[in-house]
N, C-alpha and C. Protein backbone atom coordinates (compact mmCIF):
# COMPACT_ATOMS: atom_id res chain seq x y z
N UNK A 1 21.80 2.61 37.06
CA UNK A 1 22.30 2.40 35.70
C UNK A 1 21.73 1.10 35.15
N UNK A 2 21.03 1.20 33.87
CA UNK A 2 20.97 0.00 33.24
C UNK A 2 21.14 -1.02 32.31
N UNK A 3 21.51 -2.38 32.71
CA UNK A 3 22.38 -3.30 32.03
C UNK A 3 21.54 -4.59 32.22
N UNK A 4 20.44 -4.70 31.52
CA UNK A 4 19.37 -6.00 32.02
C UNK A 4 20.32 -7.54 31.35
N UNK A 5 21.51 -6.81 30.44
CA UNK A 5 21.42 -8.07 29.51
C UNK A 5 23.25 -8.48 29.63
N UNK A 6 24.12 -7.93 30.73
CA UNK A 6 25.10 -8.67 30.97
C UNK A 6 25.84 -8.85 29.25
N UNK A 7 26.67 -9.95 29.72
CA UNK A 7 27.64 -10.51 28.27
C UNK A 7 26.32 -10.71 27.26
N UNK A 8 25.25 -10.97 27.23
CA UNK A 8 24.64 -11.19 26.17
C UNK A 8 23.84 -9.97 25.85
N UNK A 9 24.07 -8.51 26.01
CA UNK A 9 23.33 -7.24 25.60
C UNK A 9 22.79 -7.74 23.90
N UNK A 10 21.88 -7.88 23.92
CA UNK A 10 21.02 -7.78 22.58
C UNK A 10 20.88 -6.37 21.84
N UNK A 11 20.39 -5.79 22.40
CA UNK A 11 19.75 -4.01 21.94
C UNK A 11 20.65 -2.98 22.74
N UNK A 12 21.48 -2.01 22.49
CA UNK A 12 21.60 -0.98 23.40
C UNK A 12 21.03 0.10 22.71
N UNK A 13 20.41 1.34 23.65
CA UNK A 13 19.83 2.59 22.91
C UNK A 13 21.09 3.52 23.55
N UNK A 14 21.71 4.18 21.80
CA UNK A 14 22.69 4.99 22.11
C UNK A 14 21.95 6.43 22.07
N UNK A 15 22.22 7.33 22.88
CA UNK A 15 21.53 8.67 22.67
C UNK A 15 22.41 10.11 22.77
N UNK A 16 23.11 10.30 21.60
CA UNK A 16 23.71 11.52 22.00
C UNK A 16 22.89 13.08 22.39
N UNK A 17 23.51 13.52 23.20
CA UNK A 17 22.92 15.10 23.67
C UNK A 17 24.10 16.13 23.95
N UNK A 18 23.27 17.38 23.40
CA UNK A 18 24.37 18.38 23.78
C UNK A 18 23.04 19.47 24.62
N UNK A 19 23.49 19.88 25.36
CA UNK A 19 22.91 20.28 26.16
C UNK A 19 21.56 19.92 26.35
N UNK A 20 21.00 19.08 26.43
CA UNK A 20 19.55 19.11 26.42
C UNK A 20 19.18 18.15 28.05
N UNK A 21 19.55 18.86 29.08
CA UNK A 21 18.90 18.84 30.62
C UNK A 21 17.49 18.71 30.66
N UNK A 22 16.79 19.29 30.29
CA UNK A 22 15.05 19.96 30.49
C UNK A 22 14.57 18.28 29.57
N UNK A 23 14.62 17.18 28.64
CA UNK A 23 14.17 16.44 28.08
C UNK A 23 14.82 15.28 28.24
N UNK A 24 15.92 15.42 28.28
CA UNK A 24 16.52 13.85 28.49
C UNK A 24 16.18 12.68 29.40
N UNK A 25 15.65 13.27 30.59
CA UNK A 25 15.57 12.16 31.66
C UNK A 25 14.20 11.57 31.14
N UNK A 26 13.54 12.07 30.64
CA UNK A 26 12.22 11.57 30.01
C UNK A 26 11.97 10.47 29.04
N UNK A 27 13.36 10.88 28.11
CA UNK A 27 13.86 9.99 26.94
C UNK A 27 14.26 8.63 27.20
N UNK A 28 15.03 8.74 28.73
CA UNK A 28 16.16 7.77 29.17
C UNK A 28 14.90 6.75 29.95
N UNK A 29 14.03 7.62 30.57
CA UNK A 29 13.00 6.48 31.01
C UNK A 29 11.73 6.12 30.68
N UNK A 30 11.64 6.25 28.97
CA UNK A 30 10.98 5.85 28.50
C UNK A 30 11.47 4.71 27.42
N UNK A 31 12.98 4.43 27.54
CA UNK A 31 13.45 3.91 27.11
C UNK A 31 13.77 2.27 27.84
N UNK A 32 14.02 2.99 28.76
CA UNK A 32 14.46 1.89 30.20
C UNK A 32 13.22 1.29 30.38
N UNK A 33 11.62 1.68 30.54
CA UNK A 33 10.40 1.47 30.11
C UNK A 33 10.20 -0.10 29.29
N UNK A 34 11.10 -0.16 28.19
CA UNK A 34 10.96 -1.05 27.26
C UNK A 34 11.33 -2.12 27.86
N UNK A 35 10.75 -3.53 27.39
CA UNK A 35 11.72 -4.65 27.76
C UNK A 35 12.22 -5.25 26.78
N UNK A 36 12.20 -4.52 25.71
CA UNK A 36 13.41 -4.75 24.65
C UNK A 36 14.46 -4.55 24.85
N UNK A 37 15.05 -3.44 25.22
CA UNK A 37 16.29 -2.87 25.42
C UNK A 37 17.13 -3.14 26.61
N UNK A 38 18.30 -3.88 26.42
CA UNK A 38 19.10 -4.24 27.71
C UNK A 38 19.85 -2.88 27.82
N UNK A 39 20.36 -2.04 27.30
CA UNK A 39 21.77 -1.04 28.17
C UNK A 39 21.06 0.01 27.19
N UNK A 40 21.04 1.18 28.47
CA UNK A 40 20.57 2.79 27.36
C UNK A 40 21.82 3.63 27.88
N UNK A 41 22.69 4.28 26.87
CA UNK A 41 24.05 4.98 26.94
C UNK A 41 23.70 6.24 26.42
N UNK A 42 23.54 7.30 27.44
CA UNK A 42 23.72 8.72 26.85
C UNK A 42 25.06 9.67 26.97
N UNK A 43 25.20 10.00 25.59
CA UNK A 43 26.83 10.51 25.53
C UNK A 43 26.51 12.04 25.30
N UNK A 44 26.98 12.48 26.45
CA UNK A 44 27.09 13.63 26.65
C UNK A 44 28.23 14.74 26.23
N UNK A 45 27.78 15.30 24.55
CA UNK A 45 28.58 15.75 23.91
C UNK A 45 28.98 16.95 24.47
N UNK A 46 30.01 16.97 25.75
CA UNK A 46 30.39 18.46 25.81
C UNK A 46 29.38 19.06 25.94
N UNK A 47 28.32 18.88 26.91
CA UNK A 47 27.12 19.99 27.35
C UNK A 47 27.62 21.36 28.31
N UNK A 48 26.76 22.05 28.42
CA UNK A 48 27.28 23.29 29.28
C UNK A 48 26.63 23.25 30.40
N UNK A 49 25.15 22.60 30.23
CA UNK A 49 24.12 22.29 31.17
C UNK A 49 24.45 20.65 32.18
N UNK A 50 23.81 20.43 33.15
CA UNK A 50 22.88 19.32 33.80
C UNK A 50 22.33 18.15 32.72
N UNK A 51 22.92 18.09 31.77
CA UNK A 51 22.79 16.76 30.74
C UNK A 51 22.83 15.93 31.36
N UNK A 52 24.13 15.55 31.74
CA UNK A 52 24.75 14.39 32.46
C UNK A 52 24.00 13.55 33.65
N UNK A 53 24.12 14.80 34.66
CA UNK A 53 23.48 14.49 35.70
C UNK A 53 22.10 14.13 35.84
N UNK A 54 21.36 14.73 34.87
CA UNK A 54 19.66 14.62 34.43
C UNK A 54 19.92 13.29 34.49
N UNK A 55 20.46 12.64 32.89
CA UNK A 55 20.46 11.42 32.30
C UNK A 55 20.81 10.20 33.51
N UNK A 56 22.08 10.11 34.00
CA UNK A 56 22.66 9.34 34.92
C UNK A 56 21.52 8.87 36.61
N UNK A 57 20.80 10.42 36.58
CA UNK A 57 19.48 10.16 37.58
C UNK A 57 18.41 9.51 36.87
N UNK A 58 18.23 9.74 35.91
CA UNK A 58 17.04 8.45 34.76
C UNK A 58 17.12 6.95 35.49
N UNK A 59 18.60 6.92 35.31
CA UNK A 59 18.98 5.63 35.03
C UNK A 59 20.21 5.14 33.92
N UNK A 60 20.42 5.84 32.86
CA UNK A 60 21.40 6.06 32.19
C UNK A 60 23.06 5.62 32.16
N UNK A 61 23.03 4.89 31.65
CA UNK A 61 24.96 4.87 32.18
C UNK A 61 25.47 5.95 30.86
N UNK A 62 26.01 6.88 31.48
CA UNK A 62 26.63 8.14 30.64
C UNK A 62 28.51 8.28 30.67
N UNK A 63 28.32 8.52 28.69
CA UNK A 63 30.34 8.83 29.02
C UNK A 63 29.64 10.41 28.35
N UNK A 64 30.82 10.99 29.41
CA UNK A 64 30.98 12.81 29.08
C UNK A 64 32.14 12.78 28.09
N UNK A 65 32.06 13.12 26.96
CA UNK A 65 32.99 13.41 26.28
C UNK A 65 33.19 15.07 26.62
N UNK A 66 34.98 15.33 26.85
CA UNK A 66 35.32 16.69 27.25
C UNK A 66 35.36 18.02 26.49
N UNK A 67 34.27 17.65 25.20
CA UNK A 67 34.32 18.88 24.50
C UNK A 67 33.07 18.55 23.18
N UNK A 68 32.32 19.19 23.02
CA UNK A 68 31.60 18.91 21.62
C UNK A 68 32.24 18.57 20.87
N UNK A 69 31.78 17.30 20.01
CA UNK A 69 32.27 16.65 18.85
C UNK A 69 31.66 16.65 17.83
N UNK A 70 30.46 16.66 17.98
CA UNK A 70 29.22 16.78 17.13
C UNK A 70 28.23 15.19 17.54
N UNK A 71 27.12 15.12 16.81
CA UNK A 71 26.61 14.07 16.79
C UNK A 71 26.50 12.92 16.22
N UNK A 72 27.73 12.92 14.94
CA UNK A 72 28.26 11.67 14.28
C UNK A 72 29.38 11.02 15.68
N UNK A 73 30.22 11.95 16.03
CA UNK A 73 31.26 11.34 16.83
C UNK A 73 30.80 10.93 18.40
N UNK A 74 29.81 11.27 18.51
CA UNK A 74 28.66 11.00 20.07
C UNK A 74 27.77 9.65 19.55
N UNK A 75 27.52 9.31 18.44
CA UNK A 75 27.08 8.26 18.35
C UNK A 75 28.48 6.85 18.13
N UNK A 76 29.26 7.34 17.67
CA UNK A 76 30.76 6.52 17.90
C UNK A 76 30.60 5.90 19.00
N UNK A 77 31.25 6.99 19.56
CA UNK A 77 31.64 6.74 21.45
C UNK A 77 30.61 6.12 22.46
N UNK A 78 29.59 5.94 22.32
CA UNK A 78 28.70 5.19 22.41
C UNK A 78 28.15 4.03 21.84
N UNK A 79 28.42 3.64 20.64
CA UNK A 79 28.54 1.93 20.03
C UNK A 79 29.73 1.51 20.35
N UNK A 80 31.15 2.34 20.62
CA UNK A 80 32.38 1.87 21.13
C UNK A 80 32.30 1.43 22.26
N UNK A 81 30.96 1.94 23.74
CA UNK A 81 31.11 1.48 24.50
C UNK A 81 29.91 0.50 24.83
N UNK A 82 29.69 -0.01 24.08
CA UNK A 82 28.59 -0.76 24.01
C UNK A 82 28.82 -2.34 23.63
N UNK A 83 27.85 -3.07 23.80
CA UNK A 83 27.73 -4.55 23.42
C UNK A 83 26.83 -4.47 22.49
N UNK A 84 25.31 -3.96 22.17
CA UNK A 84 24.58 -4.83 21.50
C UNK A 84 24.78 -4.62 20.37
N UNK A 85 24.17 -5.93 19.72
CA UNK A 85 24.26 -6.61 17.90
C UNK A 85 23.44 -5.14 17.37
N UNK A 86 21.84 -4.76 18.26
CA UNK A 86 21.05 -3.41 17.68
C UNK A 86 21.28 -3.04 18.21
N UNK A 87 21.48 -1.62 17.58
CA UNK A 87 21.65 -0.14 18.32
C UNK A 87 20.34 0.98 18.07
N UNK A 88 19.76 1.08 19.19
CA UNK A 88 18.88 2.25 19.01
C UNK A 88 19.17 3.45 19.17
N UNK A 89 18.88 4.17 18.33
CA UNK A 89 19.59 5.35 17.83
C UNK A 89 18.53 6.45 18.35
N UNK A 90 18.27 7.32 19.42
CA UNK A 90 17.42 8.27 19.35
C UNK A 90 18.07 9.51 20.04
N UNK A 91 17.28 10.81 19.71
CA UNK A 91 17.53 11.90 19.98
C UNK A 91 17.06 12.13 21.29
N UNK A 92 18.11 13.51 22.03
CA UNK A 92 17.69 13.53 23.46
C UNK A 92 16.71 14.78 23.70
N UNK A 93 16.17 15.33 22.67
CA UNK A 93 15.50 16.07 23.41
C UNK A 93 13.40 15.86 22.68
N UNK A 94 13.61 14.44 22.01
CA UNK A 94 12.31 14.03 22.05
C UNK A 94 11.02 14.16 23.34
N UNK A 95 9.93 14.61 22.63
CA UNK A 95 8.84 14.35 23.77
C UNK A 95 7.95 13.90 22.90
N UNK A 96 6.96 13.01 24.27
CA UNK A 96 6.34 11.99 24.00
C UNK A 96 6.54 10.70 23.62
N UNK A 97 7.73 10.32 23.91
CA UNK A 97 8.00 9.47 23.52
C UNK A 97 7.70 7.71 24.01
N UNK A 98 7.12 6.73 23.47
CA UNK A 98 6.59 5.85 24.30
C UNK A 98 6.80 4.49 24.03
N UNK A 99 6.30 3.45 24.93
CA UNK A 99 7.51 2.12 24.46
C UNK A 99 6.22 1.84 23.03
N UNK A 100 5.87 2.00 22.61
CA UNK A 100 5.12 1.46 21.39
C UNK A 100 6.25 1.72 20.14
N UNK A 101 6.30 3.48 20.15
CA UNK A 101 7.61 3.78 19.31
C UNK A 101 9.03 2.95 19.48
N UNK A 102 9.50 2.75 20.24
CA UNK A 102 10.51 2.08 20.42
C UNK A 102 10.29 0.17 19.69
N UNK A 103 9.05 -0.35 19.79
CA UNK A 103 9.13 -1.47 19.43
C UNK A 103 8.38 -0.89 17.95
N UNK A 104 7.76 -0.72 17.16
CA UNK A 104 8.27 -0.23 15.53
C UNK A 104 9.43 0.04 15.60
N UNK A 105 10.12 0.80 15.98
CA UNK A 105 11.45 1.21 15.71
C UNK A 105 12.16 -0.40 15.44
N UNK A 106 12.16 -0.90 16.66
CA UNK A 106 12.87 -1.94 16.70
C UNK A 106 12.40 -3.45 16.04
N UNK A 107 11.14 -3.96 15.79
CA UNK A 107 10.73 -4.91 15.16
C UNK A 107 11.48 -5.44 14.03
N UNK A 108 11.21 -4.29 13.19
CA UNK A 108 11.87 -4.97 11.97
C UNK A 108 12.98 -5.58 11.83
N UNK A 109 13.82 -5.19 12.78
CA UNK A 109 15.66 -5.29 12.46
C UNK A 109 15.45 -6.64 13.60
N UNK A 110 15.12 -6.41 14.30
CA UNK A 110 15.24 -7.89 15.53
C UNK A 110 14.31 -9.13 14.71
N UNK A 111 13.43 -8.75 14.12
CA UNK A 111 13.19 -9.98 13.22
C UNK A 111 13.69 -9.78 11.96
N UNK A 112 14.65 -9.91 11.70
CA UNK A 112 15.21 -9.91 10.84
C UNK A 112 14.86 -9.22 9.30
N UNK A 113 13.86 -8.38 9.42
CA UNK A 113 13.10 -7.70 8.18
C UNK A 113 13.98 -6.60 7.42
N UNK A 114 14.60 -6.19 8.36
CA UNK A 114 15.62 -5.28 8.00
C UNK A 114 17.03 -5.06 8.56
N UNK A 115 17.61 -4.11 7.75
CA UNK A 115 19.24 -4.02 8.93
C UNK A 115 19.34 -2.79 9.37
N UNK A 116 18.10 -1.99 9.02
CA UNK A 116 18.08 -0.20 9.38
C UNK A 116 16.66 0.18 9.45
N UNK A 117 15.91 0.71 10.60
CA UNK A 117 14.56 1.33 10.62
C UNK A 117 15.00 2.84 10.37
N UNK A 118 14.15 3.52 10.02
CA UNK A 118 14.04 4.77 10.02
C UNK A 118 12.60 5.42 10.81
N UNK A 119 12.59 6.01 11.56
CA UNK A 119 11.20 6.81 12.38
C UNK A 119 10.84 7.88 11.93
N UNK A 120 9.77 7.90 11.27
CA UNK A 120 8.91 9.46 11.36
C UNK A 120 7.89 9.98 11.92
N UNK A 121 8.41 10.89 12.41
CA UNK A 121 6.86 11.82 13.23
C UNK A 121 5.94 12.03 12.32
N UNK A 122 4.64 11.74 13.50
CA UNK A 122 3.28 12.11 12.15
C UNK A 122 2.70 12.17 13.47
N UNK A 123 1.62 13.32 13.70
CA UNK A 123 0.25 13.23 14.45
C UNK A 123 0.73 13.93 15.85
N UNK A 124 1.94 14.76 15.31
CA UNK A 124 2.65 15.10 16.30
C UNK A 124 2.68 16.55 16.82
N UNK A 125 3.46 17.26 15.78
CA UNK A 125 3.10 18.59 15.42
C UNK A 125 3.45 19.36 13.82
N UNK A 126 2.50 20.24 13.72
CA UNK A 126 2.91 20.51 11.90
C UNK A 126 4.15 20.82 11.68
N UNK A 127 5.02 21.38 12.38
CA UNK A 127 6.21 21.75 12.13
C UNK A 127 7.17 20.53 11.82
N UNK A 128 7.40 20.09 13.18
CA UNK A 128 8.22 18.86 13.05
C UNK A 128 7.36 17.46 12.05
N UNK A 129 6.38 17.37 12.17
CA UNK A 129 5.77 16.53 11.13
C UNK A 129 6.11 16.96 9.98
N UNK A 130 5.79 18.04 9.31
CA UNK A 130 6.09 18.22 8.40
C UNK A 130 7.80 18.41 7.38
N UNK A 131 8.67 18.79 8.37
CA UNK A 131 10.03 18.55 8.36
C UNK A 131 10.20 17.11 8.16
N UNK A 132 9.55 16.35 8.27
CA UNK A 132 9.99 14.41 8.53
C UNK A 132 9.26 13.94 7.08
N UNK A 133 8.18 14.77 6.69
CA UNK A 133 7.47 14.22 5.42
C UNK A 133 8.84 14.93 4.14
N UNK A 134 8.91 15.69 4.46
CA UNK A 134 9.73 16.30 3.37
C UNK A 134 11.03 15.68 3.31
N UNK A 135 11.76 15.75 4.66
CA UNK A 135 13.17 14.98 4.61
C UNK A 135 13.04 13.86 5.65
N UNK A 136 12.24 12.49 5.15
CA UNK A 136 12.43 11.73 6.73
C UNK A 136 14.00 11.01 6.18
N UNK A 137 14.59 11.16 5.46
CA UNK A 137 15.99 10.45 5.66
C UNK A 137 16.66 11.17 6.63
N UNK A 138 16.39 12.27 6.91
CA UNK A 138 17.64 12.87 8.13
C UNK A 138 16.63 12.55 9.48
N UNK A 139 15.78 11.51 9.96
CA UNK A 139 15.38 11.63 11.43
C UNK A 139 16.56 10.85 11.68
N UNK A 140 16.83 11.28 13.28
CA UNK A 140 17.71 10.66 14.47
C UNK A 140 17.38 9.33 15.04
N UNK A 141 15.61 8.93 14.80
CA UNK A 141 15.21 7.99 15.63
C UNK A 141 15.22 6.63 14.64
N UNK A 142 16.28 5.39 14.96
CA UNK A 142 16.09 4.59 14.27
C UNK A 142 16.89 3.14 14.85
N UNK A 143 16.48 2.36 14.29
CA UNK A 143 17.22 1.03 15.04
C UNK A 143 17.90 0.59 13.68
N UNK A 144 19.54 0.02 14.07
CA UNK A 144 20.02 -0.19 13.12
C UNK A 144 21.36 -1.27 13.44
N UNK A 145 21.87 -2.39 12.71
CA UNK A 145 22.64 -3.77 12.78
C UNK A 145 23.92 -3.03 13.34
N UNK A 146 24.90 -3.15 14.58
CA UNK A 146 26.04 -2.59 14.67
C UNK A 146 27.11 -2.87 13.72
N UNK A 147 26.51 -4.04 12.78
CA UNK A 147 27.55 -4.05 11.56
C UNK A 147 27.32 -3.19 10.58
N UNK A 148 26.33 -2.61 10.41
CA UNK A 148 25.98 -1.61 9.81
C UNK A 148 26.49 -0.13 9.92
N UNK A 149 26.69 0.02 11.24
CA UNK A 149 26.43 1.43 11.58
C UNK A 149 28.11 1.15 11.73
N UNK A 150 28.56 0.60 12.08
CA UNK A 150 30.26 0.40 12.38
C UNK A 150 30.86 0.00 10.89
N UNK A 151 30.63 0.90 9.50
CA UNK A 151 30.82 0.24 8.40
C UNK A 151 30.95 2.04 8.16
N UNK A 152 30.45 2.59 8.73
CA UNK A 152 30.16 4.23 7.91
C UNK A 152 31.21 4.63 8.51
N UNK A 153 31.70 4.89 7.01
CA UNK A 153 33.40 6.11 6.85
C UNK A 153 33.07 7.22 7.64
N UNK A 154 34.08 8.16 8.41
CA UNK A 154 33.91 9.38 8.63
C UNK A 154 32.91 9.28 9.33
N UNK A 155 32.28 8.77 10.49
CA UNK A 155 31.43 9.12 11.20
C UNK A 155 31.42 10.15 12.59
N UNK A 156 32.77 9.91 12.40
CA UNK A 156 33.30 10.63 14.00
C UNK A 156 32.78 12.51 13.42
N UNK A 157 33.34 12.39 12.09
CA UNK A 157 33.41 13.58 11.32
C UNK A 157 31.93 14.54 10.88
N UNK A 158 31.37 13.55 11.00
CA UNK A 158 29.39 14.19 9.98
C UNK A 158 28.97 14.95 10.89
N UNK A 159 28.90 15.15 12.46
CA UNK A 159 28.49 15.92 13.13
C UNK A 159 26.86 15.20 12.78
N UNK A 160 26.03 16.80 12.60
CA UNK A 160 24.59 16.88 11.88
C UNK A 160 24.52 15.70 10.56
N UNK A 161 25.73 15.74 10.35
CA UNK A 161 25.18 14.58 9.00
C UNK A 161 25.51 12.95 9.14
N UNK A 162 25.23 12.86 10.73
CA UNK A 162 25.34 11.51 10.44
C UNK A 162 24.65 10.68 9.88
N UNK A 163 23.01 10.90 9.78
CA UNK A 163 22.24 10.41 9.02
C UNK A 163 22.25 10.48 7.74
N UNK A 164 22.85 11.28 6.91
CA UNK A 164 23.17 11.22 5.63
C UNK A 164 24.29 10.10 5.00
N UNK A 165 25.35 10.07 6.46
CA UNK A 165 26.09 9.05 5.85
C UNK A 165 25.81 7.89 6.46
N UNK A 166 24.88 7.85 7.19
CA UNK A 166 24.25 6.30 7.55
C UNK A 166 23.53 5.62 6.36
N UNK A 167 22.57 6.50 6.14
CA UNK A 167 21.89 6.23 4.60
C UNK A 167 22.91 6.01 3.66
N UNK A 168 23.78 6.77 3.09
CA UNK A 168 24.57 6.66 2.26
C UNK A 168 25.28 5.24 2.23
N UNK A 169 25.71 4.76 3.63
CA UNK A 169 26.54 3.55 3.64
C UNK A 169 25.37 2.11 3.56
N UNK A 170 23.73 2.41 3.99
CA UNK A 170 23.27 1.90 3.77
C UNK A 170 22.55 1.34 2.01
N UNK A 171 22.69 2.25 0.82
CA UNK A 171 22.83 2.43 0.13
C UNK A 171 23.61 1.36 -1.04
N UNK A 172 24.81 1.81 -0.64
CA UNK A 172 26.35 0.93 -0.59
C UNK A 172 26.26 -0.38 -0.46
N UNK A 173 25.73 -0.93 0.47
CA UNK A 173 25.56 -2.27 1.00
C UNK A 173 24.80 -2.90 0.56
N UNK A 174 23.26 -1.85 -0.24
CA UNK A 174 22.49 -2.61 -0.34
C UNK A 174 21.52 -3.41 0.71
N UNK A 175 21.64 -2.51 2.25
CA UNK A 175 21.10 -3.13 3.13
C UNK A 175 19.06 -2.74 2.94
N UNK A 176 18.53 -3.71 3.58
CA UNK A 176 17.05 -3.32 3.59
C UNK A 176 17.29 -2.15 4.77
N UNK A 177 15.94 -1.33 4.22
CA UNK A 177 15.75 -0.03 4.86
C UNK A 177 14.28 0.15 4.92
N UNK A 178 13.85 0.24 6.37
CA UNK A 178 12.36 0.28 6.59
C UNK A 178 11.97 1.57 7.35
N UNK A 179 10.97 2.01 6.81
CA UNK A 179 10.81 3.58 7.47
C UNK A 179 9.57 3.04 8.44
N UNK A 180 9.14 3.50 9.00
CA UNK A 180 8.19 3.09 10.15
C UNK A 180 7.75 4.35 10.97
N UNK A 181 6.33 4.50 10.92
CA UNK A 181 5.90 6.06 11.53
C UNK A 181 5.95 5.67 13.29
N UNK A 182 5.78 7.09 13.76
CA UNK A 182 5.82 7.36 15.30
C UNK A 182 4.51 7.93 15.20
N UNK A 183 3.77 7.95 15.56
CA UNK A 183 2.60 8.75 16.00
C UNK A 183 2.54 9.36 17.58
N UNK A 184 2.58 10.89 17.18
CA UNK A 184 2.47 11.63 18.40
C UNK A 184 3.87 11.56 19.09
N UNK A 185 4.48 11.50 18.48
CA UNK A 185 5.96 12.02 19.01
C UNK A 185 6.26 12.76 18.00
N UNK A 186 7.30 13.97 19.09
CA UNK A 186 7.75 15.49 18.10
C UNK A 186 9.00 15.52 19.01
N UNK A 187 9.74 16.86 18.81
CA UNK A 187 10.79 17.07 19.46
C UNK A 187 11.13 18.77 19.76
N UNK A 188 11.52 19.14 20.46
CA UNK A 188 11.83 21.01 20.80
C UNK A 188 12.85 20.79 19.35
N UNK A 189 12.18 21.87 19.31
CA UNK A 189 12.85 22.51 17.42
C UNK A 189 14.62 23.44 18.87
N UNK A 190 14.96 23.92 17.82
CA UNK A 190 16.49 24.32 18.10
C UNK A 190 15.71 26.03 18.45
N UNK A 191 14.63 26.78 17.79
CA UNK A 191 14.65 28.26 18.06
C UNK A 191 14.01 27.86 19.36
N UNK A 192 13.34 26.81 19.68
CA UNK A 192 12.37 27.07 21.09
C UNK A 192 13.70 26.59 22.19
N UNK A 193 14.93 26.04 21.62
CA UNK A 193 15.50 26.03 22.90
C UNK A 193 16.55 27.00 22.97
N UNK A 194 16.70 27.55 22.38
CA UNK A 194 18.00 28.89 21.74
C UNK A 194 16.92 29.98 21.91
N UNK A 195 15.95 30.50 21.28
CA UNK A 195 15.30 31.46 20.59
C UNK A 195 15.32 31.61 19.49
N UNK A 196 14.89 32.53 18.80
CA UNK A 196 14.68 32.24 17.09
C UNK A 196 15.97 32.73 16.45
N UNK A 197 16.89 33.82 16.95
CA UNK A 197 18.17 34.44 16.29
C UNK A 197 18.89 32.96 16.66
N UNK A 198 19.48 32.89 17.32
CA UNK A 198 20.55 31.57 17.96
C UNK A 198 19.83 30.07 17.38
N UNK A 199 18.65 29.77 17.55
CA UNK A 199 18.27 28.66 16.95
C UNK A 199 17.93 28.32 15.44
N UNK A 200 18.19 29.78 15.10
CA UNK A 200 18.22 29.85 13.63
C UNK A 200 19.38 29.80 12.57
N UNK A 201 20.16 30.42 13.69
CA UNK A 201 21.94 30.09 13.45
C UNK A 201 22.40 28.23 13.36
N UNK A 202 22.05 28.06 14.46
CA UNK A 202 22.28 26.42 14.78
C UNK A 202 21.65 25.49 14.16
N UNK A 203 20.46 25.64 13.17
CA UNK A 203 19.74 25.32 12.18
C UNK A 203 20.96 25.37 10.62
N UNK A 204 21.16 26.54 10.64
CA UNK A 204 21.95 26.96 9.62
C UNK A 204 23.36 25.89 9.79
N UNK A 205 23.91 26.11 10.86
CA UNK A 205 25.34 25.34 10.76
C UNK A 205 24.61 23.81 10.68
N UNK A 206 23.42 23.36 11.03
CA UNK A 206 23.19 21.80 11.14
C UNK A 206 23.40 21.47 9.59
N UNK A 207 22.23 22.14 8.78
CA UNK A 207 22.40 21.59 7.36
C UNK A 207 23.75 22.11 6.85
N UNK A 208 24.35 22.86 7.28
CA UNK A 208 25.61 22.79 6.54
C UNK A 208 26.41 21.77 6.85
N UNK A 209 26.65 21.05 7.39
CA UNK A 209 27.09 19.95 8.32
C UNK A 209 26.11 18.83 7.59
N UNK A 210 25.42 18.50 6.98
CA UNK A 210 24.25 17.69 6.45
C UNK A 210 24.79 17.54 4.98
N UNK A 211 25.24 19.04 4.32
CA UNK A 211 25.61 18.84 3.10
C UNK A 211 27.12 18.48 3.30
N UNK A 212 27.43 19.03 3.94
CA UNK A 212 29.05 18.60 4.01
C UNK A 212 29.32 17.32 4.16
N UNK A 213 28.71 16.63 4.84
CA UNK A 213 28.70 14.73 5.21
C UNK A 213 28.65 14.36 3.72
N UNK A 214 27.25 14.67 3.08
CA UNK A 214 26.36 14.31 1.56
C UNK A 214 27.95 14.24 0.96
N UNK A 215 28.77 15.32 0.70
CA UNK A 215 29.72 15.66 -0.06
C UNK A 215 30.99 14.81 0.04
N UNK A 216 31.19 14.70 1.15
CA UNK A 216 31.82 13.55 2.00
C UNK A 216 31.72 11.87 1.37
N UNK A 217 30.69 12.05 1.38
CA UNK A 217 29.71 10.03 0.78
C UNK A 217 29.41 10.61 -0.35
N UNK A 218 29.93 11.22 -1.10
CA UNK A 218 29.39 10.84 -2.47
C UNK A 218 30.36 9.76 -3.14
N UNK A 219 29.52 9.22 -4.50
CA UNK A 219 30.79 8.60 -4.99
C UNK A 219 30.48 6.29 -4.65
């Protein structure tokens, strides 16, 4: 388990997953990789699979929450159990992922340039690249001030839309917001890990869950 940074944790990378066994341990030690990052926490939303156990063999210190919550309330429970001032925010079933991405991600906000990165895939694959050019406000991968992210109403609640109401509260505040590309990082789309009927469903409930947050933060 890793904790390089004791009472003084600077950075933790929070990573919620729901089932995603087959990618995570990859995530967790390419993370651990960095020597930015003191503590990487994967919260294991109620998986059905070897999440847990994947992650925790990385290296990982993991809380199992006992039932899906979604991925607003998995990123909670994970800054709740955390120390650092930044929180790196990434998804668990990224590939390719490498410490270069992780320090863009993180630069700006540790020097003080910003209080929220945002990551987009480019050079990665057309699908998911192109999903990030059209909507990069909803990527997962981003470094952001825990006063920031501990400021957004209803987070337990957004599920899929936590990035909508991260933005949204960032917005609000008036905080700087820096987008910053990934090159050559992508992620398993939802039909390649479901199939196309089931991952097309789970697509469907995500953005509904996306608008429902939006609807949520308006105002």
């Amino acid at each position: 388990m890793l904790n390089r940074g004791g009472q003084g944790v600077r950075v933790t990378a929070v990573i919620p997953a729901y089932n995603e066994e087959r990618t995570v341990a990859q995530v967790v030690r390419a993370v651990i990789a960095s020597p930015l990052v003191a503590d990487v926490v994967v919260v294991n939303d109620g998986s059905r699979d070897a999440t847990s156990l994947a992650a925790a063999r990385a290296g990982a210190r993991v809380i199992d929450l006992p039932e899906n919550r979604g991925k607003g309330a998995a990123i909670q429970a994970g800054v709740a159990a955390s120390q650092g001032e930044t929180l790196l925010l990434l998804d668990a079933d990224l590939v390719g992922l490498e410490a270069d991405h992780i320090q863009r991600l993180l630069s700006p906000v540790l020097g003080g340039e910003a209080e929220m990165t945002i990551g987009v895939f480019e050079q990665g694959r057309t699908f998911t690249d192109l999903a990030q050019v059209i909507t990069p406000g909803l990527s997962g991968q981003r470094a952001v001030l825990r006063s920031l992210l501990q400021g957004v109403a209803g987070l337990d609640l957004a599920r899929f839309g936590s990035e909508v109401a991260l933005n949204r509260t960032a917005e609000r505040t008036r905080a700087r917001v820096v987008t910053v590309q990934l090159p050559r990082l992508t992620h398993v789309m939802k039909e390649e890990k479901m199939g196309f009927a089931r991952g097309f469903l789970a697509r469907l409930r995500m953005y509904g869950d996306i608008l429902a947050a939006a609807w949520r933060q308006r105002g």
